[in-house]
Protein backbone atom coordinates (compact mmCIF):
# COMPACT_ATOMS: atom_id res chain seq x y z
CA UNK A 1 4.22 17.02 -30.41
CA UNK A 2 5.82 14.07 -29.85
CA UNK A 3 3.92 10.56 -28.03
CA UNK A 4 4.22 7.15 -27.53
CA UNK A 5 2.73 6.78 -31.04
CA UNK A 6 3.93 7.80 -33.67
CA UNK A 7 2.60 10.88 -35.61
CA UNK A 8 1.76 9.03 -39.04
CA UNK A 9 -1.16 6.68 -36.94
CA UNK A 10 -2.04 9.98 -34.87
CA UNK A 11 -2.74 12.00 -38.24
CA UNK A 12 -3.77 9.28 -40.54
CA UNK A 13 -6.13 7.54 -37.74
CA UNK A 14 -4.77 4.05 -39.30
CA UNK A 15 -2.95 2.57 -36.83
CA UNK A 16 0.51 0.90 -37.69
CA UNK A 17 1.05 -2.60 -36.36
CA UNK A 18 3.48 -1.14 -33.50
CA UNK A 19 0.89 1.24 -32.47
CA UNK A 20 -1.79 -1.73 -32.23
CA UNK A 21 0.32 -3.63 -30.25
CA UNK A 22 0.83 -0.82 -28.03
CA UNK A 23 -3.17 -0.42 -27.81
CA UNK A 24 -3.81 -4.12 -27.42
CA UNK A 25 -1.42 -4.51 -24.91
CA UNK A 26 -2.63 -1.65 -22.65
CA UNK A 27 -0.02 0.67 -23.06
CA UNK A 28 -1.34 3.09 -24.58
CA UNK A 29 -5.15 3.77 -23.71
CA UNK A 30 -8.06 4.95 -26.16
CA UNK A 31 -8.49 7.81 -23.46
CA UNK A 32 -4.21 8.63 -24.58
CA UNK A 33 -5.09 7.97 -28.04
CA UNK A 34 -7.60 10.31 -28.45
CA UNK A 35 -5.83 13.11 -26.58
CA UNK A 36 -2.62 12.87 -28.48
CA UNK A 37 -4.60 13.15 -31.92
CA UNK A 38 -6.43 16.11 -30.61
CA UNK A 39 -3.09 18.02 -29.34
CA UNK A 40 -1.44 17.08 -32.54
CA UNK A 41 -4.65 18.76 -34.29
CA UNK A 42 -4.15 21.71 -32.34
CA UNK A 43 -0.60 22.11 -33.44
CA UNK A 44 -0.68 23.98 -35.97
CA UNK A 45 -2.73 26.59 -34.29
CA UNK A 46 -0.59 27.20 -31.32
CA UNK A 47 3.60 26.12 -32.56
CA UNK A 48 4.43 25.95 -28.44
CA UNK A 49 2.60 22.19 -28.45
CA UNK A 50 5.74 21.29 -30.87
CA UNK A 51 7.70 20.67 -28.33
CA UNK A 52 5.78 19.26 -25.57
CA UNK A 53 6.20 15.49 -24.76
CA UNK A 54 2.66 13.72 -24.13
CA UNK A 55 2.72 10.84 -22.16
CA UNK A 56 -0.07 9.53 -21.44
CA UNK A 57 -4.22 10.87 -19.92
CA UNK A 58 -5.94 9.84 -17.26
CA UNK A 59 -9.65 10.25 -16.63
CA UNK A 60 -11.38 10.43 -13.28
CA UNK A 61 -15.33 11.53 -12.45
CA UNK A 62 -15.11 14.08 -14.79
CA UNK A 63 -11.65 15.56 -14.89
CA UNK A 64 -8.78 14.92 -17.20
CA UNK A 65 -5.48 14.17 -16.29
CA UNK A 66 -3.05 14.91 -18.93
CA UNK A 67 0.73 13.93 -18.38
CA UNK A 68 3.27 15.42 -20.52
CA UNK A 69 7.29 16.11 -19.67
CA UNK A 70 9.16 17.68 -17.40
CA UNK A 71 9.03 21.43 -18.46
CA UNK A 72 6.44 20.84 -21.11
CA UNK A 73 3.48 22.43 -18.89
CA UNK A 74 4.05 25.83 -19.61
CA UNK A 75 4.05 25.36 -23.20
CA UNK A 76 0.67 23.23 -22.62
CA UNK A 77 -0.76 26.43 -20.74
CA UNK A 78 1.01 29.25 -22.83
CA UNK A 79 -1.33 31.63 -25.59
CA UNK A 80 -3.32 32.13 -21.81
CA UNK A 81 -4.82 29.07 -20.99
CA UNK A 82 -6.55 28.24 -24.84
CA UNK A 83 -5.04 25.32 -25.57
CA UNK A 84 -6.26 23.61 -22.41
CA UNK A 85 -9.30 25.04 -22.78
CA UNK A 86 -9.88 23.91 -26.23
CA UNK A 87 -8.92 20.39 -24.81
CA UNK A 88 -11.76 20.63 -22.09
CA UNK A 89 -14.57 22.01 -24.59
CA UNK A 90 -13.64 18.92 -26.71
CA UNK A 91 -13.36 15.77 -24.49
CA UNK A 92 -16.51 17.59 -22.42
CA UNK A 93 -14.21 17.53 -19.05
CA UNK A 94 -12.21 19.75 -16.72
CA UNK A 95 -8.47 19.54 -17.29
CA UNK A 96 -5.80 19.09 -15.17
CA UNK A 97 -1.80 19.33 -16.66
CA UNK A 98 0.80 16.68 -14.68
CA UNK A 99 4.69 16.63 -15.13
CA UNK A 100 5.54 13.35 -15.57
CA UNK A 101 8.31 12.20 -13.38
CA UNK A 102 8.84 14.71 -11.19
CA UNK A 103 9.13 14.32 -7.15
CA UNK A 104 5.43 13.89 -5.27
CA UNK A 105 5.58 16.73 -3.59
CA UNK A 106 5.56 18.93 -6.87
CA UNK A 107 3.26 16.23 -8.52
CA UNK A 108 0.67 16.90 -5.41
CA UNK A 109 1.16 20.91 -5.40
CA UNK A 110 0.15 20.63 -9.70
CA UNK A 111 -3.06 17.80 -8.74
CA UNK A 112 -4.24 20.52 -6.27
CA UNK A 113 -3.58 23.71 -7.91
CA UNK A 114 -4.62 27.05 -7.21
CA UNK A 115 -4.23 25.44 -3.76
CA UNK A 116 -1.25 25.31 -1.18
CA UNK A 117 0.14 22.27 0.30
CA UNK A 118 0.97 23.26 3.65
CA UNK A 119 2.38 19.46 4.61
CA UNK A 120 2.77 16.03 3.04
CA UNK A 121 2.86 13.08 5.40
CA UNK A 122 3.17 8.83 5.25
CA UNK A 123 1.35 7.12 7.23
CA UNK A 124 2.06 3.81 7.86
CA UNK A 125 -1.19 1.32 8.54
CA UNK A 126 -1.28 -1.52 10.72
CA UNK A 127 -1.86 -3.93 7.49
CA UNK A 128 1.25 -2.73 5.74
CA UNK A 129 0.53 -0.07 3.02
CA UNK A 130 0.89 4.03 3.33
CA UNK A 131 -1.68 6.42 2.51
CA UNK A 132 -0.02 10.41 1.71
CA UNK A 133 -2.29 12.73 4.23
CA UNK A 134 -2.00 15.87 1.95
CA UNK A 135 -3.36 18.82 4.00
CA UNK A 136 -4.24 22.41 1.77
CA UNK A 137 -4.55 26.33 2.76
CA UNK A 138 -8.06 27.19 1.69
CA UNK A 139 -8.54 30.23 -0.29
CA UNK A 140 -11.39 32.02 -0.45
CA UNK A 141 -11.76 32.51 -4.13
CA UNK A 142 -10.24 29.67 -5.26
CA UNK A 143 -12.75 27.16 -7.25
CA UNK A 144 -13.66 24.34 -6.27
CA UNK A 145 -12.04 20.97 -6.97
CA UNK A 146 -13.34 17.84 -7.09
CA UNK A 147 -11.54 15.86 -4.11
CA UNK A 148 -13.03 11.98 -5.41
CA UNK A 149 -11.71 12.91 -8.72
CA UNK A 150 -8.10 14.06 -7.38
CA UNK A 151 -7.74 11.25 -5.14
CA UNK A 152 -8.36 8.82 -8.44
CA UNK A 153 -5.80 10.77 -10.50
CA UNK A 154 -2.93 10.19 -7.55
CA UNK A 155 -4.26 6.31 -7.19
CA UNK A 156 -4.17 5.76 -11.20
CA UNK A 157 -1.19 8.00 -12.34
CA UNK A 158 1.10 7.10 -9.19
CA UNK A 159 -0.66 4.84 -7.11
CA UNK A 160 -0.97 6.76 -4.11
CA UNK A 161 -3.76 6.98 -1.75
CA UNK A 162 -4.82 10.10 -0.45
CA UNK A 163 -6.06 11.39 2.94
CA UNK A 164 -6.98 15.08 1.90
CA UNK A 165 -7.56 17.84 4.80
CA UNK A 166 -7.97 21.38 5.07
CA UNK A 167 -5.81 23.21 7.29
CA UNK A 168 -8.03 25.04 9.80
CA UNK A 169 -7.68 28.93 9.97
């Protein structure tokens, strides 16, 4: 796996004075910190997480954002799902997996899966910011997600704010 950190200070759990400095100055959270050691423990178990590129985790009212490359979520939910599931039972939280850098439409249709995004508007406010009205197709079996804890994600990870609605049938 490879991180903002480096693998030695992930491994050892000594920090080197780069990686403090990262910590100190904010780049790097505790919240990344303690996700990157526990994918890198993981790696041994399941060889796809060699590959994948972890930026950086977000947490929000119970769910975890984790942000990795473009093209690296498949490998983070290949072997059917375990890894992420591993991830949950250990931080005690649902877990969501984000491309980093990719367009907002595809980073909204990931933040909301199983559900569709029908449309993705702007809209403009008379004091000068946006908010992103995001409206969804409701399916009948799909679980349930935790709307405070999705809008939180988008505000933190790309500082949008959401306006979530259902499209009616």
């Amino acid at each position: 796996m490879k991180a903002a950190l480096c693998n030695f200070c992930l491994k050892s759990g000594i920090l080197c004075s780069e990686c403090q400095r990262r910590l100190k100055s904010e780049e790097v959270s505790k919240t990344d910190l303690e996700v990157a050691r526990l994918l890198l423990s993981l790696e041994d178990k399941y060889p796809t997480l060699q590959e994948v590129y972890f930026h950086r985790a977000v947490e929000a009212n119970g769910v975890l954002a984790v942000l990795v490359g473009q093209g690296d979520v498949r490998n983070l939910l290949a072997h059917g799902g375990k890894i992420i599931r591993a991830v949950g039972e250990k931080v005690g939280k649902r877990v969501r997996v984000l491309e980093h850098g990719v367009e907002d439409r595809k980073f909204l249709e990931d933040l909301f899966a199983p559900l569709n995004v029908i449309t993705i508007n702007t809209i403009w406010l008379p004091d000068g910011t946006t908010e992103t009205r995001v409206i969804l197709q409701r399916h009948r079996r799909a679980p349930s997600l935790n709307l405070k804890a999705m809008k939180e994600i988008a505000h933190k990870v790309r500082g949008m704010t959401l306006r979530v609605e259902f499209a009616r049938r």
